[in-house]
Protein backbone atom coordinates (compact mmCIF):
# COMPACT_ATOMS: atom_id res chain seq x y z
CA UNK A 1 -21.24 -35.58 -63.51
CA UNK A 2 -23.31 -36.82 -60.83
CA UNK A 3 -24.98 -34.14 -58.93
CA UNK A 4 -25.24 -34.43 -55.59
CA UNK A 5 -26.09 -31.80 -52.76
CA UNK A 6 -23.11 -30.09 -50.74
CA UNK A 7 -22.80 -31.62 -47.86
CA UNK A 8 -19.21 -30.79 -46.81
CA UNK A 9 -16.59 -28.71 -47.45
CA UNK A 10 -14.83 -31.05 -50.24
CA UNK A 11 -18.09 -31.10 -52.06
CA UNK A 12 -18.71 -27.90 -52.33
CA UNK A 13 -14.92 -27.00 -53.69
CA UNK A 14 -15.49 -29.93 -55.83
CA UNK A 15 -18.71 -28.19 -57.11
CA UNK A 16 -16.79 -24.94 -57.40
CA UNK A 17 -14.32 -26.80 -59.35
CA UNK A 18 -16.74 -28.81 -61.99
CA UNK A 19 -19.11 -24.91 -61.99
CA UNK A 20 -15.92 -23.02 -63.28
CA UNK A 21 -14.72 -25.41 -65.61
CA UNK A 22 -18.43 -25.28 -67.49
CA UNK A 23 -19.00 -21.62 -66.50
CA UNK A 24 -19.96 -20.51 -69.93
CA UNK A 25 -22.09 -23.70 -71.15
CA UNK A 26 -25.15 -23.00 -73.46
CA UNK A 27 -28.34 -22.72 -71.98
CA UNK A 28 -30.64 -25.66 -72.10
CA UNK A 29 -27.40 -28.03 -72.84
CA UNK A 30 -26.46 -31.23 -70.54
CA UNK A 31 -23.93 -28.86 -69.54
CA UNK A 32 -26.24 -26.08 -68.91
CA UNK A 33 -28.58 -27.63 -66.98
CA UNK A 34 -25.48 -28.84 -64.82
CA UNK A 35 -24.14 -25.57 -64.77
CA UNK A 36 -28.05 -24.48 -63.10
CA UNK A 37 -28.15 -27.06 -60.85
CA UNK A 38 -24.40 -26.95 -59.26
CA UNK A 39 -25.45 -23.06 -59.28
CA UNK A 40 -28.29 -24.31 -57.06
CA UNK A 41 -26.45 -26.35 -54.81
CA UNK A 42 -23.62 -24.08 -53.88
CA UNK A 43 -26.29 -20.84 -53.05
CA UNK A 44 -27.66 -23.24 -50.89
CA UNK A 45 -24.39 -24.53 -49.20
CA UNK A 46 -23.38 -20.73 -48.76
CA UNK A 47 -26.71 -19.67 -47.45
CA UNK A 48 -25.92 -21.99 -44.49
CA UNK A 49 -22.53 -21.84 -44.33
CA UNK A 50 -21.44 -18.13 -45.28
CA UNK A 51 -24.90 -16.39 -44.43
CA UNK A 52 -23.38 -12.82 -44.51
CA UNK A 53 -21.58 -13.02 -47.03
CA UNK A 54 -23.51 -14.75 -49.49
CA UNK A 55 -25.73 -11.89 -48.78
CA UNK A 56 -23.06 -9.34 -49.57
CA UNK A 57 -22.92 -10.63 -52.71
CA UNK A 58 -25.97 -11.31 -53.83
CA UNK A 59 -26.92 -7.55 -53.24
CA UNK A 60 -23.38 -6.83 -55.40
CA UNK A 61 -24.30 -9.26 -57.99
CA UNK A 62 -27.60 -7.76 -58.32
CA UNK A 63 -26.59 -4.18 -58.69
CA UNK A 64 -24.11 -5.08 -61.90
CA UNK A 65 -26.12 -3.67 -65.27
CA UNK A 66 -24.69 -6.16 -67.79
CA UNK A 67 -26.18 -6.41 -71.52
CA UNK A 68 -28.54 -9.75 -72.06
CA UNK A 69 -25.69 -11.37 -74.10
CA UNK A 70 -23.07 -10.87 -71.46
CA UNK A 71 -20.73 -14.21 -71.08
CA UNK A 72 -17.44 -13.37 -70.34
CA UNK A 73 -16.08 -14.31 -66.85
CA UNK A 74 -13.14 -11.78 -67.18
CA UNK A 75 -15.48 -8.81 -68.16
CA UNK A 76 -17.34 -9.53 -65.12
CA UNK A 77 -14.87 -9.74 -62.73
CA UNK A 78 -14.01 -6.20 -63.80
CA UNK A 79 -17.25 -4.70 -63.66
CA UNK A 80 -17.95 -6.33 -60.28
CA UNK A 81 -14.55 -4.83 -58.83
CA UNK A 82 -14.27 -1.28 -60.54
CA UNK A 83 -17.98 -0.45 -59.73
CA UNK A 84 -18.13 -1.87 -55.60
CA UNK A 85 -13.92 -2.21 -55.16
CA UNK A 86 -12.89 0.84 -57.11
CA UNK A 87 -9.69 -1.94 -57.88
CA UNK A 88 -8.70 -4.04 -60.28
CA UNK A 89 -9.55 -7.99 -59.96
CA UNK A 90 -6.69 -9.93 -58.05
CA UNK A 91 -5.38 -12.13 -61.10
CA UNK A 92 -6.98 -15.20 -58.92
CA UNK A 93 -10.30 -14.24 -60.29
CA UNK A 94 -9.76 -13.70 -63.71
């Protein structure tokens, strides 16, 4: 994939799109180092775009203890929403 910055709307679901279908590459694979810099891109498109809430999560993210080999998107999407939601995950996010 050609990586490109978000500039719009469609390129930043398109980058959502390509960043959950290699969510759980290696590190330091081609895929990896995609994975970093669409990760890259969309913080940047949500800083400017979503400022408050990209905050919001960030301070979320941040406060979520997970063990160094932690990789599984559904685990995490529970652990994000019992410890700040108190509620399961809507299926959406899973």
């Amino acid at each position: 994939m050609i990586i490109s910055s978000s500039e719009n709307e469609e390129d930043y679901k398109s980058a959502l799109a390509r960043l959950e279908l290699i969510f759980l590459a290696k590190k330091y694979s081609p895929e990896g180092d995609e994975l970093e810099a669409l990760a890259i891109l969309i913080e940047k498109y949500e800083d400017e775009h979503f400022p408050i809430l990209s905050t919001k999560l960030k301070k979320i993210v941040g406060a979520v203890k997970l063990p160094a080999n932690f990789n599984d998107k559904e685990e995490l999407a529970k652990a994000l929403y019992n410890k700040h939601w108190k509620t399961s995950p809507p299926n959406e996010v899973l």
